[in-house]
PDB file of N, CA and C in Angstrom:
ATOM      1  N   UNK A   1       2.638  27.424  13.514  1.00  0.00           N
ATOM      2  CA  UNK A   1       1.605  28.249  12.917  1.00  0.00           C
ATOM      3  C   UNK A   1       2.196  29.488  12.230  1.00  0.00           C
ATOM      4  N   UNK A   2       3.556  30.046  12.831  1.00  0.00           N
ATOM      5  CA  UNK A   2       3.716  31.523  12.030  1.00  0.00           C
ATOM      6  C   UNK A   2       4.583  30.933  10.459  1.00  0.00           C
ATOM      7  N   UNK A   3       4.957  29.654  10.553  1.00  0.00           N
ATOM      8  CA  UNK A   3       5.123  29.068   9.037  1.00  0.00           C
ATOM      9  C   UNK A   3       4.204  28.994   8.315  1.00  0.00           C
ATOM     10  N   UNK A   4       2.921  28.358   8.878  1.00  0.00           N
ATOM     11  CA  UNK A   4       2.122  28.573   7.892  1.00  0.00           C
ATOM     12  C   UNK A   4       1.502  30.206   7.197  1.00  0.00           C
ATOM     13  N   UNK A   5       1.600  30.879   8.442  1.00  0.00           N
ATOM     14  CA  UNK A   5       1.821  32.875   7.820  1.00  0.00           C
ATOM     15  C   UNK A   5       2.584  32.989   7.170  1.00  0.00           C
ATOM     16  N   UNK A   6       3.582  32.643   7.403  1.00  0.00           N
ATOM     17  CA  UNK A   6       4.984  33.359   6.614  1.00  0.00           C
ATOM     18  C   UNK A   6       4.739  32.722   4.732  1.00  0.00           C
ATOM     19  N   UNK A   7       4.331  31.234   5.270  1.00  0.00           N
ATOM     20  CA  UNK A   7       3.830  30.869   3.784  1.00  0.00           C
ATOM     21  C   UNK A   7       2.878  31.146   2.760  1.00  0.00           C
ATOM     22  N   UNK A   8       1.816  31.796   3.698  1.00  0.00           N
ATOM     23  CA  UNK A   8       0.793  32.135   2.845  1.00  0.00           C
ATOM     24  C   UNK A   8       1.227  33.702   2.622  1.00  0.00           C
ATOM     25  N   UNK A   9       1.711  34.613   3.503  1.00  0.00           N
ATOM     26  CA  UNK A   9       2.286  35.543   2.621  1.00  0.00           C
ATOM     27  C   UNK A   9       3.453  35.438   1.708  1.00  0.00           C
ATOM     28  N   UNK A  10       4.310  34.541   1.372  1.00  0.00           N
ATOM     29  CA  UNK A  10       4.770  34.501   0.187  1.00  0.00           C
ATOM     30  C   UNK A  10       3.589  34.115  -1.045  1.00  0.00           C
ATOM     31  N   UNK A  11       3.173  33.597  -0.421  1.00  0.00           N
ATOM     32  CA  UNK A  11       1.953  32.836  -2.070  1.00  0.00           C
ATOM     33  C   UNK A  11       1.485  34.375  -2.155  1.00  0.00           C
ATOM     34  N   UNK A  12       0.823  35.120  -1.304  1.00  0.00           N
ATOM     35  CA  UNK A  12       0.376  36.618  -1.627  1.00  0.00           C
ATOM     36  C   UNK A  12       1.276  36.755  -2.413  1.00  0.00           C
ATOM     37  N   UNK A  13       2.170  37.473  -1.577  1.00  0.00           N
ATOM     38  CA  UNK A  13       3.267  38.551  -2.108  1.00  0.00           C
ATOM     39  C   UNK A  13       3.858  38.167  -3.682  1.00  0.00           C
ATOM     40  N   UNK A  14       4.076  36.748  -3.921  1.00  0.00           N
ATOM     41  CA  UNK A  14       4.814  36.839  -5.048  1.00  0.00           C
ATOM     42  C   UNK A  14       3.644  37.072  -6.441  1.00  0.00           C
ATOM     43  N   UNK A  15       2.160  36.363  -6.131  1.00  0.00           N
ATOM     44  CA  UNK A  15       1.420  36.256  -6.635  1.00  0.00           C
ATOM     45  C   UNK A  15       0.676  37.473  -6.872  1.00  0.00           C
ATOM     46  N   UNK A  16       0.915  38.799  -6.107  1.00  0.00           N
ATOM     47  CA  UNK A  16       0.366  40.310  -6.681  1.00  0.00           C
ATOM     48  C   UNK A  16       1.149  40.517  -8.040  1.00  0.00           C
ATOM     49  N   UNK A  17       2.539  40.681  -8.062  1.00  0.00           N
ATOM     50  CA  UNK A  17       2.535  41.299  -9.421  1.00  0.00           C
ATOM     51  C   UNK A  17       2.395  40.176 -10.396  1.00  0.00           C
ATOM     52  N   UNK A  18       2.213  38.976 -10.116  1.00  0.00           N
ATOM     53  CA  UNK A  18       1.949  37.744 -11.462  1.00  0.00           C
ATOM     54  C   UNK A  18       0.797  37.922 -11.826  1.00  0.00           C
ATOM     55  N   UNK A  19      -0.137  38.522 -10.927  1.00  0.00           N
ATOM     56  CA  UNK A  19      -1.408  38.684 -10.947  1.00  0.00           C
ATOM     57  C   UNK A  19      -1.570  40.187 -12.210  1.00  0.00           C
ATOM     58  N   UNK A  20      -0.869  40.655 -11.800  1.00  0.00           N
ATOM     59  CA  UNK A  20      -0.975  42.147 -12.525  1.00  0.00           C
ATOM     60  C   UNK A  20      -0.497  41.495 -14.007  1.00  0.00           C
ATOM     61  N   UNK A  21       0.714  41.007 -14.103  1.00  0.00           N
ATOM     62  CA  UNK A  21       1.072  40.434 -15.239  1.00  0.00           C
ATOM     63  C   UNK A  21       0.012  39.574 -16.270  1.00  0.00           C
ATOM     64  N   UNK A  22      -0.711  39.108 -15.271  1.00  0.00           N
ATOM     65  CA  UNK A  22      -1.669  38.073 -16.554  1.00  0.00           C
ATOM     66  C   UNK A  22      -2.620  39.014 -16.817  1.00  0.00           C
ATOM     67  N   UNK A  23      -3.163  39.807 -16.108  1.00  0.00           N
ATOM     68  CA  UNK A  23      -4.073  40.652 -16.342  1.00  0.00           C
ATOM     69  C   UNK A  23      -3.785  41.621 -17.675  1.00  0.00           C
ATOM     70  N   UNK A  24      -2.864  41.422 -18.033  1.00  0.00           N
ATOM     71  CA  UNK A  24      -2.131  42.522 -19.135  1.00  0.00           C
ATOM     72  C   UNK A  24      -2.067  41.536 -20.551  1.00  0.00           C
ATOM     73  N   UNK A  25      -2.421  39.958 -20.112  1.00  0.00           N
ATOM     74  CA  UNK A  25      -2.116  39.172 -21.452  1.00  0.00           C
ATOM     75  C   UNK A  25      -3.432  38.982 -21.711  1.00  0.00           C
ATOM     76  N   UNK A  26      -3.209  37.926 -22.859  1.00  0.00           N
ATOM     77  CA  UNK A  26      -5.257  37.680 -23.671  1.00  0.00           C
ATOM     78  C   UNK A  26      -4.840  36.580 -22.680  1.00  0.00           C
ATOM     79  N   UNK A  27      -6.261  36.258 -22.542  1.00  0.00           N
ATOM     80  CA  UNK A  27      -6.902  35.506 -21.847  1.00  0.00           C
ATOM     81  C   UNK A  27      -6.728  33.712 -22.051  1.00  0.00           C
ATOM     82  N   UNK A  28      -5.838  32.986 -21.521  1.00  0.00           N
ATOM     83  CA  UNK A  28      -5.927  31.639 -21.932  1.00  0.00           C
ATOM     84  C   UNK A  28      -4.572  31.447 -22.930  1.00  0.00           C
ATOM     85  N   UNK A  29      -3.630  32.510 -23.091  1.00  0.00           N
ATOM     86  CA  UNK A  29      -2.301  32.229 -23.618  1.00  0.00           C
ATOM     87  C   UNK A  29      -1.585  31.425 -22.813  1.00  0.00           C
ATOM     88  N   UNK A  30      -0.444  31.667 -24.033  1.00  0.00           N
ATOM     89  CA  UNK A  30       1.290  30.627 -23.012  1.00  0.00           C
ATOM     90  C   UNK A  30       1.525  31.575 -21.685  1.00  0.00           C
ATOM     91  N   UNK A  31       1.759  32.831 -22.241  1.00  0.00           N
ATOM     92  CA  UNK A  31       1.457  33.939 -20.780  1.00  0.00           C
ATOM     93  C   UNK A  31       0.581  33.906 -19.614  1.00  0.00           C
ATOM     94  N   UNK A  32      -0.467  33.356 -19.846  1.00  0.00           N
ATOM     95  CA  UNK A  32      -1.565  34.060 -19.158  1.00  0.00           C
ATOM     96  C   UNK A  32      -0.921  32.622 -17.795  1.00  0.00           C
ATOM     97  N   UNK A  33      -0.988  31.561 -18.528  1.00  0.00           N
ATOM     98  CA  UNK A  33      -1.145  30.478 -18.042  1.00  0.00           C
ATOM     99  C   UNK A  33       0.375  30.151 -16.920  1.00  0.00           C
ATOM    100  N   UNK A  34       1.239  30.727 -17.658  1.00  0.00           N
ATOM    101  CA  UNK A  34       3.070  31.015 -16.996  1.00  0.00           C
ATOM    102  C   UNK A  34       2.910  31.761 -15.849  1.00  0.00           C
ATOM    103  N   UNK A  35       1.836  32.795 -16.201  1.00  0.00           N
ATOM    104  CA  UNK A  35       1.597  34.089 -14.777  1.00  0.00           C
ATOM    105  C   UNK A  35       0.875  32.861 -13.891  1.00  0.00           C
ATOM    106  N   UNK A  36      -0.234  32.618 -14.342  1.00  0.00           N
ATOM    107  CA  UNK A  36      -0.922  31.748 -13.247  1.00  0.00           C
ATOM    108  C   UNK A  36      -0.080  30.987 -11.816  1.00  0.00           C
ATOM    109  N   UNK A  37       0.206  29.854 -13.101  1.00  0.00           N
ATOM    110  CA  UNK A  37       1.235  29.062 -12.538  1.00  0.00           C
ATOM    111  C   UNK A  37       3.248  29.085 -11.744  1.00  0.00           C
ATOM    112  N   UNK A  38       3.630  30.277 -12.369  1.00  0.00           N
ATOM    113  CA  UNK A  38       4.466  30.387 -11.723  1.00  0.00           C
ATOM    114  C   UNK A  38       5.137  30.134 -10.412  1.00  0.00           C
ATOM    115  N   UNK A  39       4.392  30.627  -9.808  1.00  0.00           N
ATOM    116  CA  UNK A  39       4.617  30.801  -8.486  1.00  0.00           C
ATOM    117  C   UNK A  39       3.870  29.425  -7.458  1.00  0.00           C
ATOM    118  N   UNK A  40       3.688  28.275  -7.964  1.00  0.00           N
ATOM    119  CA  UNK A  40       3.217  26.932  -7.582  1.00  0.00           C
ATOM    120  C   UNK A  40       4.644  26.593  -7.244  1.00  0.00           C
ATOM    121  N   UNK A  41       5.710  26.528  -8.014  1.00  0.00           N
ATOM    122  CA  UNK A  41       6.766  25.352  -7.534  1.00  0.00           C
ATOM    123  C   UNK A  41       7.812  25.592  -6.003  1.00  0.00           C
ATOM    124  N   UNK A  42       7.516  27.426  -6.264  1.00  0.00           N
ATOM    125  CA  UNK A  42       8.556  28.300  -4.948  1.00  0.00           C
ATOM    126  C   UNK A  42       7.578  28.012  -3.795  1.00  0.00           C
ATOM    127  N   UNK A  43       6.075  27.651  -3.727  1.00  0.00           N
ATOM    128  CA  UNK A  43       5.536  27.807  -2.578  1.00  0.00           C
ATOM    129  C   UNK A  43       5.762  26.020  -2.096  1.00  0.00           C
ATOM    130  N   UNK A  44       5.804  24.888  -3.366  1.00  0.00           N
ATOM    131  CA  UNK A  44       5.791  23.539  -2.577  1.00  0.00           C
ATOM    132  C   UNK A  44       7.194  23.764  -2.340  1.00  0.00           C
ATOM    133  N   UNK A  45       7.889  23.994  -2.577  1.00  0.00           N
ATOM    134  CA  UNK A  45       9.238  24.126  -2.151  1.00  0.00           C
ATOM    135  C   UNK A  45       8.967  24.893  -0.645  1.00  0.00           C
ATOM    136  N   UNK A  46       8.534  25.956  -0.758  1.00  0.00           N
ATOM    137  CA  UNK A  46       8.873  26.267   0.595  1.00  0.00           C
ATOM    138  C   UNK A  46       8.093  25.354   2.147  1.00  0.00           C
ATOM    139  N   UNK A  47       6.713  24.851   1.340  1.00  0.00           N
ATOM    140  CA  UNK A  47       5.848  23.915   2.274  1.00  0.00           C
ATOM    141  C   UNK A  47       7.020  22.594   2.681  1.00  0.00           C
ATOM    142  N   UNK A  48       7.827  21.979   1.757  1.00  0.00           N
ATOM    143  CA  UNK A  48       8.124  20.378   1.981  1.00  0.00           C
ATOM    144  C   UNK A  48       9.528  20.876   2.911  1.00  0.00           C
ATOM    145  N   UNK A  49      10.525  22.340   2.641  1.00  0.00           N
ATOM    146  CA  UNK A  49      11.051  22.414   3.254  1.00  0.00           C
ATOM    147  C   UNK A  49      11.443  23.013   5.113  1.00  0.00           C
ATOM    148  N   UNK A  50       9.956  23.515   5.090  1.00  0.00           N
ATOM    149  CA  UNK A  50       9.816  23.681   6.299  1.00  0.00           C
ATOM    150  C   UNK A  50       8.896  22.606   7.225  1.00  0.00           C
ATOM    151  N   UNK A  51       8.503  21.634   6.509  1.00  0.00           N
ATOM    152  CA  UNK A  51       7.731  20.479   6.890  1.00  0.00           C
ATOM    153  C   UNK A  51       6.412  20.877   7.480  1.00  0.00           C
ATOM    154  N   UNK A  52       5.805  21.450   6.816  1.00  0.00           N
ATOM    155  CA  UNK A  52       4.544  21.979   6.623  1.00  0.00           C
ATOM    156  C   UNK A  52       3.341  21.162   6.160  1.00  0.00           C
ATOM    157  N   UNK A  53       2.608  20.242   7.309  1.00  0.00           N
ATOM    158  CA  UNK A  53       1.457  19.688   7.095  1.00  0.00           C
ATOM    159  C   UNK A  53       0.620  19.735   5.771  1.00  0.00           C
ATOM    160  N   UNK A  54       0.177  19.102   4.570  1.00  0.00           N
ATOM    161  CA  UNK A  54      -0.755  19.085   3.634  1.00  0.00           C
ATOM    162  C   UNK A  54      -1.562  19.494   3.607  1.00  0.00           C
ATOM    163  N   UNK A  55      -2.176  19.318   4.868  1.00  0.00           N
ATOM    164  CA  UNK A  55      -3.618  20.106   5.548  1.00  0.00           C
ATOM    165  C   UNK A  55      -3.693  21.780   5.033  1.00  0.00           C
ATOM    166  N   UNK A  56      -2.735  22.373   5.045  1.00  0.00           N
ATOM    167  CA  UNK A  56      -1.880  24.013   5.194  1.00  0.00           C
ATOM    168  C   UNK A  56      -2.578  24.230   3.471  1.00  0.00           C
ATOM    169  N   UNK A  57      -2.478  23.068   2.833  1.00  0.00           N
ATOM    170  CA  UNK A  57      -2.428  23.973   1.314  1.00  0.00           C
ATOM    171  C   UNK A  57      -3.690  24.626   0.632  1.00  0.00           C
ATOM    172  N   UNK A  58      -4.869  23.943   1.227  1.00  0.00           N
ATOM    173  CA  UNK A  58      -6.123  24.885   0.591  1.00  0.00           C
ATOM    174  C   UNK A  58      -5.531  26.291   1.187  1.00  0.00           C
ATOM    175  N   UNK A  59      -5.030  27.023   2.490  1.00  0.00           N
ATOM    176  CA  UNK A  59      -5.081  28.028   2.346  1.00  0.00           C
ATOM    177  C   UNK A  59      -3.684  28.487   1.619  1.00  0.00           C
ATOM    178  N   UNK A  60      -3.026  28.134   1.280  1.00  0.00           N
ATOM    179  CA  UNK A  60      -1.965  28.358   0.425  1.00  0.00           C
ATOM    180  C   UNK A  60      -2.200  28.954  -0.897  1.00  0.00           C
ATOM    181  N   UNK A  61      -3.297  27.694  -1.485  1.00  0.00           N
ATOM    182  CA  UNK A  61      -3.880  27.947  -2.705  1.00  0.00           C
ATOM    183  C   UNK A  61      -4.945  29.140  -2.082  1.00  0.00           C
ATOM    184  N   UNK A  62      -5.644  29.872  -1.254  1.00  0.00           N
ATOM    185  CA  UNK A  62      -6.328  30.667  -0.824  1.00  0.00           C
ATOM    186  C   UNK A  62      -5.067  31.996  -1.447  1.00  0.00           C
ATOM    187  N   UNK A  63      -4.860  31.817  -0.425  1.00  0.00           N
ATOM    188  CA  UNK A  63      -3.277  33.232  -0.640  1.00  0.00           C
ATOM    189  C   UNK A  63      -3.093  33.482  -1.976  1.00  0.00           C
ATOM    190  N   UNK A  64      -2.916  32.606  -2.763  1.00  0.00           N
ATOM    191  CA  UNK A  64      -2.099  32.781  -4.020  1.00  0.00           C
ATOM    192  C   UNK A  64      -3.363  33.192  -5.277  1.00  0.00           C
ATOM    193  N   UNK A  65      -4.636  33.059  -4.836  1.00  0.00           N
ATOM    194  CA  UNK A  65      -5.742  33.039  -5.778  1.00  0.00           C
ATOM    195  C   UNK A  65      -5.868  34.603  -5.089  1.00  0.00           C
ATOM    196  N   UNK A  66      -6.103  35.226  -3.928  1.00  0.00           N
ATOM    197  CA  UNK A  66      -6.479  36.621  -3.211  1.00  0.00           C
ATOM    198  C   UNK A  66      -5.169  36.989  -4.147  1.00  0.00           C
ATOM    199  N   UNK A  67      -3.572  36.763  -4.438  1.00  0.00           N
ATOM    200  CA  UNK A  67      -2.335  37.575  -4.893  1.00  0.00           C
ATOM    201  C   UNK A  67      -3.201  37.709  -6.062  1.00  0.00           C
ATOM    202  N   UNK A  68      -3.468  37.308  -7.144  1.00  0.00           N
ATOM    203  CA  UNK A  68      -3.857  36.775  -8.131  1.00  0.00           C
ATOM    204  C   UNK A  68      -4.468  38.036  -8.540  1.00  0.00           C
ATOM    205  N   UNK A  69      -5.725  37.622  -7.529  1.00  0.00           N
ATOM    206  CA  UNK A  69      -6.934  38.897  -7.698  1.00  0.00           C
ATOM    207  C   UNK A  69      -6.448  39.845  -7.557  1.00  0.00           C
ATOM    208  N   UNK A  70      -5.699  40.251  -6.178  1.00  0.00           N
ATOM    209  CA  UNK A  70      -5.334  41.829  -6.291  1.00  0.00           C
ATOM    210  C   UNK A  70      -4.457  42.422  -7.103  1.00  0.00           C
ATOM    211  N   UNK A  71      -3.806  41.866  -7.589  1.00  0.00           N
ATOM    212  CA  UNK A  71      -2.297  41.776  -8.642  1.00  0.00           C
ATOM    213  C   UNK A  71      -3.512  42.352 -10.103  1.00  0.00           C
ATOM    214  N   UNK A  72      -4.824  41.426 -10.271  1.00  0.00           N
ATOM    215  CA  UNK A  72      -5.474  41.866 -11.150  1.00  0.00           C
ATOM    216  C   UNK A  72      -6.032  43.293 -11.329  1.00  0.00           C
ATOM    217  N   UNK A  73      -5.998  43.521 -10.015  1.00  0.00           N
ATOM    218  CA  UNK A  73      -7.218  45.025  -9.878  1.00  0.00           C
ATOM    219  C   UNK A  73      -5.822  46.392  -9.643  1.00  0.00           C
ATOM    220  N   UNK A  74      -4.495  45.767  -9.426  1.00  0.00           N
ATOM    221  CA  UNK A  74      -3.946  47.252  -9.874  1.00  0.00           C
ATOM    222  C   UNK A  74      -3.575  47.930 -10.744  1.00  0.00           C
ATOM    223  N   UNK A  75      -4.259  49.358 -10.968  1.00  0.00           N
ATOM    224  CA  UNK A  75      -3.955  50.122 -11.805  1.00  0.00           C
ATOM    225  C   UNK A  75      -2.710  50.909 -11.764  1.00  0.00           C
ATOM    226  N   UNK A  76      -1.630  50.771 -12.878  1.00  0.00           N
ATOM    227  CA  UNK A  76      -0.518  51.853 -12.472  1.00  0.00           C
ATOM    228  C   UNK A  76      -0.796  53.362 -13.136  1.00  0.00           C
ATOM    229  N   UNK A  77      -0.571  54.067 -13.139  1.00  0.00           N
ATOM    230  CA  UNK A  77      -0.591  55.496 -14.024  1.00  0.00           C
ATOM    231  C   UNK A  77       0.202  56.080 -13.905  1.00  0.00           C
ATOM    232  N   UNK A  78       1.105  55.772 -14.457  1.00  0.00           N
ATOM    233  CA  UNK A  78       2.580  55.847 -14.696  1.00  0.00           C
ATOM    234  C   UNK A  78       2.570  57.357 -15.804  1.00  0.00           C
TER     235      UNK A  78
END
């Protein structure tokens, strides 16, 4: 069970600033769609190599859609 944590906080974690990133492109580009998707191949990689049940991935895809969102809603003011 703490694999499946450890996994769904990577889908977070990597998926906040991809999230911030698409949020910054138009809507439905080569960008927008690269931010989206990025971070799909590092998380089946990390599921098949820790032998992580199938069952695990709706919340995987959960994690990575919440990175997504919050990645969307930060403001920097730099």
């Amino acid at each position: 069970m703490i694999t499946v944590l450890l996994i769904m906080l990577l889908a977070l974690g990597l998926n906040i600033p991809l999230g911030y990133l698409r949020n910054r492109t138009r809507k439905l580009s080569a960008r927008w769609f690269l931010y989206v998707h990025m971070s799909i191949p590092v998380i089946i990689v990390a599921r098949v190599l820790s032998h992580t049940d199938f069952r695990y991935i709706p919340l995987f895809i959960l994690a990575a859609v919440a990175g997504q969102y919050l990645g969307g809603k930060i403001e920097l003011h730099l």
